[in-house]
Protein backbone atom coordinates (compact mmCIF):
# COMPACT_ATOMS: atom_id res chain seq x y z
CA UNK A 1 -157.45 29.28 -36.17
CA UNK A 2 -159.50 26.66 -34.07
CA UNK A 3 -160.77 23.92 -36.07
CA UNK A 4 -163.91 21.58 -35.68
CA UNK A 5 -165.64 18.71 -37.74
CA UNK A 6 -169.45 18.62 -37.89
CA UNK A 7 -171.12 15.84 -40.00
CA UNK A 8 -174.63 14.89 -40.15
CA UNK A 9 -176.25 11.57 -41.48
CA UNK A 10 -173.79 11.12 -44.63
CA UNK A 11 -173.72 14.95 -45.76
CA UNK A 12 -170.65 16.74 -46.77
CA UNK A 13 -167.84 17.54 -43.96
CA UNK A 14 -167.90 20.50 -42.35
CA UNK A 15 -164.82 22.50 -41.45
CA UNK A 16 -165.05 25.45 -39.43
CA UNK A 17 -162.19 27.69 -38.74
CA UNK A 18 -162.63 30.52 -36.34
CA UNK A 19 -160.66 33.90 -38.42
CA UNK A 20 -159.40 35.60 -34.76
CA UNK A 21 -158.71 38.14 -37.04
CA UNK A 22 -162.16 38.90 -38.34
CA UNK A 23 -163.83 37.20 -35.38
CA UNK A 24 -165.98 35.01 -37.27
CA UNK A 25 -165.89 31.37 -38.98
CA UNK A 26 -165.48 30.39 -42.18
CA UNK A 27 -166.46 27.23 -43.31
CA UNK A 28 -165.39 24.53 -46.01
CA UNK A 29 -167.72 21.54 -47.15
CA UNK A 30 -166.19 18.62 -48.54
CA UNK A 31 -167.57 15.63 -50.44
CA UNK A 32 -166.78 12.19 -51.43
CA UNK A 33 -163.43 12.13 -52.92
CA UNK A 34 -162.22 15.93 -52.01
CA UNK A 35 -159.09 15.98 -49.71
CA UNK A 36 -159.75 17.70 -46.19
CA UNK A 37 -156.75 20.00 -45.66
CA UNK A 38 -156.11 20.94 -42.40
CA UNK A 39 -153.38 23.79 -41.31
CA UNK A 40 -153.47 22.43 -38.08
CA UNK A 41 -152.38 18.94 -39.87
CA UNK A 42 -151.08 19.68 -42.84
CA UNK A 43 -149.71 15.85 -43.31
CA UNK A 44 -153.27 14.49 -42.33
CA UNK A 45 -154.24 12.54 -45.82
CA UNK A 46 -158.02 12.29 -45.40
CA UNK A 47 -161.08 12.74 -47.70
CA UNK A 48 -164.53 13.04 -46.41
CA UNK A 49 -166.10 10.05 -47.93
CA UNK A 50 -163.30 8.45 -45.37
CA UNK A 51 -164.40 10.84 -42.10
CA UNK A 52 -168.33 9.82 -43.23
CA UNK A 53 -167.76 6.36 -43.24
CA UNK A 54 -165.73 5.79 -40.08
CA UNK A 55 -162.90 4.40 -42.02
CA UNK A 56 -159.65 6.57 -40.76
């Protein structure tokens, strides 16, 4: 699964994950407080009020 981050003027994270599988992408929002797991990091400890503000 490939992963990318989109985020737009303080809205929720976006994670996409292409499904090779199924061809398509499914995506996860995140807000505030909510952890961001990632399989491709799965010891990353982030939440998206920390990706918004630039504080990583």
């Amino acid at each position: 699964m490939n992963l990318a981050i989109a985020q737009i003027q303080n809205q929720p994270v976006n994670l996409y994950g292409f499904i090779a599988h199924y061809g398509e992408y499914e995506i996860n929002l995140f807000r505030g407080n909510d952890a961001i797991a990632s399989p491709t990091f799965p010891n990353l400890s982030l939440d998206a009020e920390q990706v918004l503000s630039g504080i990583i």
